[in-house]
Protein backbone atom coordinates (compact mmCIF):
# COMPACT_ATOMS: atom_id res chain seq x y z
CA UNK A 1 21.09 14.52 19.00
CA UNK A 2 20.72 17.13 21.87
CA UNK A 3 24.58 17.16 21.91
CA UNK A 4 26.69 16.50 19.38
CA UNK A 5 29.94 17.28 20.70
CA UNK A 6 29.02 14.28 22.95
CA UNK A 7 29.72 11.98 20.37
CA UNK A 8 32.94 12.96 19.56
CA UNK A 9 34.81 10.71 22.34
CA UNK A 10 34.63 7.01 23.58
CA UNK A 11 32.21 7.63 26.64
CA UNK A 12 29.68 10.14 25.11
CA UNK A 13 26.53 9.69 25.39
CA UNK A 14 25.30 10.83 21.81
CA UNK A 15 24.43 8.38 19.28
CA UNK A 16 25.53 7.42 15.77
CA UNK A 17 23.29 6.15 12.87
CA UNK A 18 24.21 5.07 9.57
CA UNK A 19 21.54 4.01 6.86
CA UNK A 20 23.29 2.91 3.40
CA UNK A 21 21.43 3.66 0.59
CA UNK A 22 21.54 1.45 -2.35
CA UNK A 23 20.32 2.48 -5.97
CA UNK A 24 21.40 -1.42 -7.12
CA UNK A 25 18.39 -3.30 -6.00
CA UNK A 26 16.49 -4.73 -8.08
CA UNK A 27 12.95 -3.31 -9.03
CA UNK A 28 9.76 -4.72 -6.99
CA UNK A 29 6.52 -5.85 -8.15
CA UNK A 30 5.23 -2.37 -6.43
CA UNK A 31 7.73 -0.56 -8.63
CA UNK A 32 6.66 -2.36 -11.45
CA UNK A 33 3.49 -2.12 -11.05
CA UNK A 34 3.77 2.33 -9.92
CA UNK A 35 5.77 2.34 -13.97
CA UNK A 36 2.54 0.86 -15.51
CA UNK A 37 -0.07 2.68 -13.63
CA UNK A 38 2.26 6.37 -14.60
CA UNK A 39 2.83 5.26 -18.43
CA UNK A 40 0.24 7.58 -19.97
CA UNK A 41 -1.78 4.03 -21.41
CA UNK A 42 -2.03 3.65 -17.34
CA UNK A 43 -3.43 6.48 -16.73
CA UNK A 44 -6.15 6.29 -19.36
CA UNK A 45 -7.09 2.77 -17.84
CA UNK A 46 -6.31 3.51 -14.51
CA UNK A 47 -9.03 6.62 -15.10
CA UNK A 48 -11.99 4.59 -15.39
CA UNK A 49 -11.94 3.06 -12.73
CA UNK A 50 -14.15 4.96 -10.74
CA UNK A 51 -16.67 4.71 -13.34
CA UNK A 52 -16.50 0.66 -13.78
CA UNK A 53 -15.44 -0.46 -10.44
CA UNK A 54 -16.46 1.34 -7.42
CA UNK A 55 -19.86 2.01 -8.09
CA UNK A 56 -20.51 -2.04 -7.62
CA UNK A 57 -18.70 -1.90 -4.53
CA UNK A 58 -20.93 0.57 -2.95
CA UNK A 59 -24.12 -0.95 -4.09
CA UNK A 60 -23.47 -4.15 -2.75
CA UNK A 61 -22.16 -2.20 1.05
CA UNK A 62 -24.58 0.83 0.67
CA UNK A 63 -28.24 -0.60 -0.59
CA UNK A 64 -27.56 -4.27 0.18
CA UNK A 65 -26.05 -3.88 3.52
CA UNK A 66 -23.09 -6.50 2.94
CA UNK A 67 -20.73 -4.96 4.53
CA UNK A 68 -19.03 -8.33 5.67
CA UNK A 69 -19.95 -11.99 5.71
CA UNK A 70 -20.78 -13.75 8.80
CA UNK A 71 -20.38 -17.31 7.73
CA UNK A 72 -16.80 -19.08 6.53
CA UNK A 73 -16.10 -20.88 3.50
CA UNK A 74 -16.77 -20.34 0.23
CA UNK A 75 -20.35 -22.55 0.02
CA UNK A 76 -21.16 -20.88 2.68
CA UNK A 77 -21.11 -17.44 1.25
CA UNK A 78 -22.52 -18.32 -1.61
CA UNK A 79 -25.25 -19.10 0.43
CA UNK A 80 -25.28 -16.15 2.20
CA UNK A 81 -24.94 -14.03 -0.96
């Protein structure tokens, strides 16, 4: 607020914001899935990754030039692929 003496009567013109934080929800699938990735068996996993998965990825987008399919439907991408 620029003033914030303004808010201290009816007619100011300063503004008042209130957020309530809450500790009591229950856990997401994003927090559930942030505890597995940080447990240290996670990590291990999570650590090859690079070595297994991406390097498919950028053959296919890099040397094959697939960078997106221009048909729809799944027989048709086969097709394509």
């Amino acid at each position: 607020m620029k003033n914030p003496a303004s808010a201290n009567h009816r007619k100011g013109a300063g503004m008042q914001v209130s957020f309530t934080l809450s500790d009591q929800r229950a856990p997401t699938y994003t927090d559930w899935m942030k505890h597995r990735v940080d447990s240290p068996k996670g990590k291990q996993i999570y650590s090859h990754r690079m070595s297994v998965v991406e390097p498919v990825f950028g053959n296919i987008c890099t040397n094959k030039g697939l960078n997106r399919f221009s048909l729809r439907g799944k027989s048709k991408v086969q097709g394509q692929w």
